[in-house]
C-alpha atoms as a PDB file:
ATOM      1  CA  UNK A   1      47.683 -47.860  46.750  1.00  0.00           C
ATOM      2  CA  UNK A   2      51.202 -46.345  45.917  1.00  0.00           C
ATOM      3  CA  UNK A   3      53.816 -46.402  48.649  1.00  0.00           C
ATOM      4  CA  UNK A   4      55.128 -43.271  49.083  1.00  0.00           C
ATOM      5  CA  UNK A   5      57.271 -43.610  52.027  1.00  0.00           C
ATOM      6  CA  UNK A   6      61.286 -43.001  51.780  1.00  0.00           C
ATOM      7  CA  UNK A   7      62.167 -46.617  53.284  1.00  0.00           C
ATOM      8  CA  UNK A   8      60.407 -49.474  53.128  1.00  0.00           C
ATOM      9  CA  UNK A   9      58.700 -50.520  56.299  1.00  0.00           C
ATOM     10  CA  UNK A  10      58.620 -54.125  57.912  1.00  0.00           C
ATOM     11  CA  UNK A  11      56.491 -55.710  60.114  1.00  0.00           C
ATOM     12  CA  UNK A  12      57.166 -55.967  63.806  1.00  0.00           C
ATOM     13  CA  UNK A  13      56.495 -56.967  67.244  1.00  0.00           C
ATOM     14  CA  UNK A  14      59.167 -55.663  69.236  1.00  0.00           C
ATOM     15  CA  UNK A  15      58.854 -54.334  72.708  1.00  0.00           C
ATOM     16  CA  UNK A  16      60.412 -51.015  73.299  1.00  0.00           C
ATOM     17  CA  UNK A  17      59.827 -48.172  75.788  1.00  0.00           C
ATOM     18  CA  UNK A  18      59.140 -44.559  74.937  1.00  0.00           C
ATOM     19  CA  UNK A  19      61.819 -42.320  77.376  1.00  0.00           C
ATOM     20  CA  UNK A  20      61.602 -38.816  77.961  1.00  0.00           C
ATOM     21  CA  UNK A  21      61.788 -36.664  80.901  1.00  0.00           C
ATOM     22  CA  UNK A  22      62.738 -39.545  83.491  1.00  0.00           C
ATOM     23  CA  UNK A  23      59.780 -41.416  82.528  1.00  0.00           C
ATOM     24  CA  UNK A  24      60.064 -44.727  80.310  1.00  0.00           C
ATOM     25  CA  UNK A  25      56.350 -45.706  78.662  1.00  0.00           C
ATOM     26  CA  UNK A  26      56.244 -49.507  77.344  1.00  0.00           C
ATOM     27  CA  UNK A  27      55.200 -49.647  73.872  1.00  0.00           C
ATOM     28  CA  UNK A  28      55.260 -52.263  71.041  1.00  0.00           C
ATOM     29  CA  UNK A  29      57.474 -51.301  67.517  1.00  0.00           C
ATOM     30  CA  UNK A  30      54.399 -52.417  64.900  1.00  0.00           C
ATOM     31  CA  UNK A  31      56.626 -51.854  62.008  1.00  0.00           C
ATOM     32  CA  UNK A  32      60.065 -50.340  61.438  1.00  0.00           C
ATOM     33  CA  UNK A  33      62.466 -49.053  58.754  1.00  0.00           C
ATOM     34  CA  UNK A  34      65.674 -46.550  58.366  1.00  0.00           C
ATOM     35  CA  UNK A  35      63.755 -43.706  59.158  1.00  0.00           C
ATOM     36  CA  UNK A  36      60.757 -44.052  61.164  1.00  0.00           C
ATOM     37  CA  UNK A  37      58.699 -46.528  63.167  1.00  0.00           C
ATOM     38  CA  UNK A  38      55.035 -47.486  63.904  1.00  0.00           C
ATOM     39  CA  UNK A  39      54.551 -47.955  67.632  1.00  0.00           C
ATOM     40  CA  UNK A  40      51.557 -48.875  69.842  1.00  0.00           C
ATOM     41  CA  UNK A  41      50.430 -47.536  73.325  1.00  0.00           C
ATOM     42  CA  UNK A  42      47.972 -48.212  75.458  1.00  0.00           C
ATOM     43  CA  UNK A  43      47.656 -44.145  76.366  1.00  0.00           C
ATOM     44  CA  UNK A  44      49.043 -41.886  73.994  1.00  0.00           C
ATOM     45  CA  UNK A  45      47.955 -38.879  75.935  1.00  0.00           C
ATOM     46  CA  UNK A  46      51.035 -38.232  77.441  1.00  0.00           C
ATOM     47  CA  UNK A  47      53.419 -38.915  75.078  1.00  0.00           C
ATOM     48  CA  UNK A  48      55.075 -35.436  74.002  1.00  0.00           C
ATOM     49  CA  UNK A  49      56.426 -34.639  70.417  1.00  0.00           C
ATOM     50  CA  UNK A  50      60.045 -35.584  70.689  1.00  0.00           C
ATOM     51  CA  UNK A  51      61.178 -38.549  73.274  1.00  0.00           C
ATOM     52  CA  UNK A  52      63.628 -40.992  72.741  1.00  0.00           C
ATOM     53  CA  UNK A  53      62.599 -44.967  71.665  1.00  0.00           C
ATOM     54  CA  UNK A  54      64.651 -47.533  73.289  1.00  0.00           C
ATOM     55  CA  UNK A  55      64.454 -51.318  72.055  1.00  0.00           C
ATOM     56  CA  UNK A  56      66.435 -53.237  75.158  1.00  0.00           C
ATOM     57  CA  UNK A  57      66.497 -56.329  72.805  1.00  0.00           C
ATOM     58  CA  UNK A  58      68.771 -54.536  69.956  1.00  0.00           C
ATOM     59  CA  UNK A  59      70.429 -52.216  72.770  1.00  0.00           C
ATOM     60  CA  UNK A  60      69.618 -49.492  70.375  1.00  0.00           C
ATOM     61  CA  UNK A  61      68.007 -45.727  71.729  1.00  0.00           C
ATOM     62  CA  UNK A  62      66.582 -43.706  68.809  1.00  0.00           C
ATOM     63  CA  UNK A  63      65.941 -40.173  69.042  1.00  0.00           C
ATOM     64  CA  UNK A  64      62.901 -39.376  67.190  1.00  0.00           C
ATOM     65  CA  UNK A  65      59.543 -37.039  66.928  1.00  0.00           C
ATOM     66  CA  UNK A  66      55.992 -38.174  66.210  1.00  0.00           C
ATOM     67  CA  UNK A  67      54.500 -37.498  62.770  1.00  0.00           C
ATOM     68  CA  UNK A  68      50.774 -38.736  63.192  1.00  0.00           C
ATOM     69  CA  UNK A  69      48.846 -40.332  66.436  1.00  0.00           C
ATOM     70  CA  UNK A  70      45.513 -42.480  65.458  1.00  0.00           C
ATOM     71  CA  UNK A  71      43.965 -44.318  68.210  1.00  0.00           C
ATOM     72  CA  UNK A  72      46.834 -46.456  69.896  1.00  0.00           C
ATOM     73  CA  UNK A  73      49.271 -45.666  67.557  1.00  0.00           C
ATOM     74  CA  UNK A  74      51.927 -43.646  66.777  1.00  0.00           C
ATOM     75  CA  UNK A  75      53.618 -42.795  64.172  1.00  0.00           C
ATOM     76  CA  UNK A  76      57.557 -41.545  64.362  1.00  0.00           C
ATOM     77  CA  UNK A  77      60.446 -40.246  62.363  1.00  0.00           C
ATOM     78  CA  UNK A  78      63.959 -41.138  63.823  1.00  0.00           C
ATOM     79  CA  UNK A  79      65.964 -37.884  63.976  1.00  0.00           C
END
């Protein structure tokens, strides 16, 4: 299968926390590049387009909107 992604992705398990609106969902960061991330949730049903992903461990916060959902995960582009 060709990889047609714009940055390579690597494998993760890095707890983060989806923020938006006052409210801060844990997560886990599955896999991770430059431009996007793969996270897991236990609910996705709540999680809105655009929210903020904060990884405490790397003190970073990264603006980003989802580009696919499947099951418990997510799929995001960092803006």
């Amino acid at each position: 299968m060709a990889e047609t992604r714009s940055a390579p992705r690597h494998r993760a398990m890095k707890p983060a926390k989806i923020e938006y609106g006052g409210y801060k969902i844990p997560c886990t960061v599955r896999d991770l590049s430059i431009t996007g991330a793969a996270i897991e949730v236990s609910d996705q049903r709540e999680i809105p387009a655009t929210f903020t992903l904060a990884m405490p461990d790397h003190g970073l916060k990264l603006p980003c909107h989802v580009v696919w959902r499947r099951d418990f995960r997510i799929g995001v582009a960092f803006d």
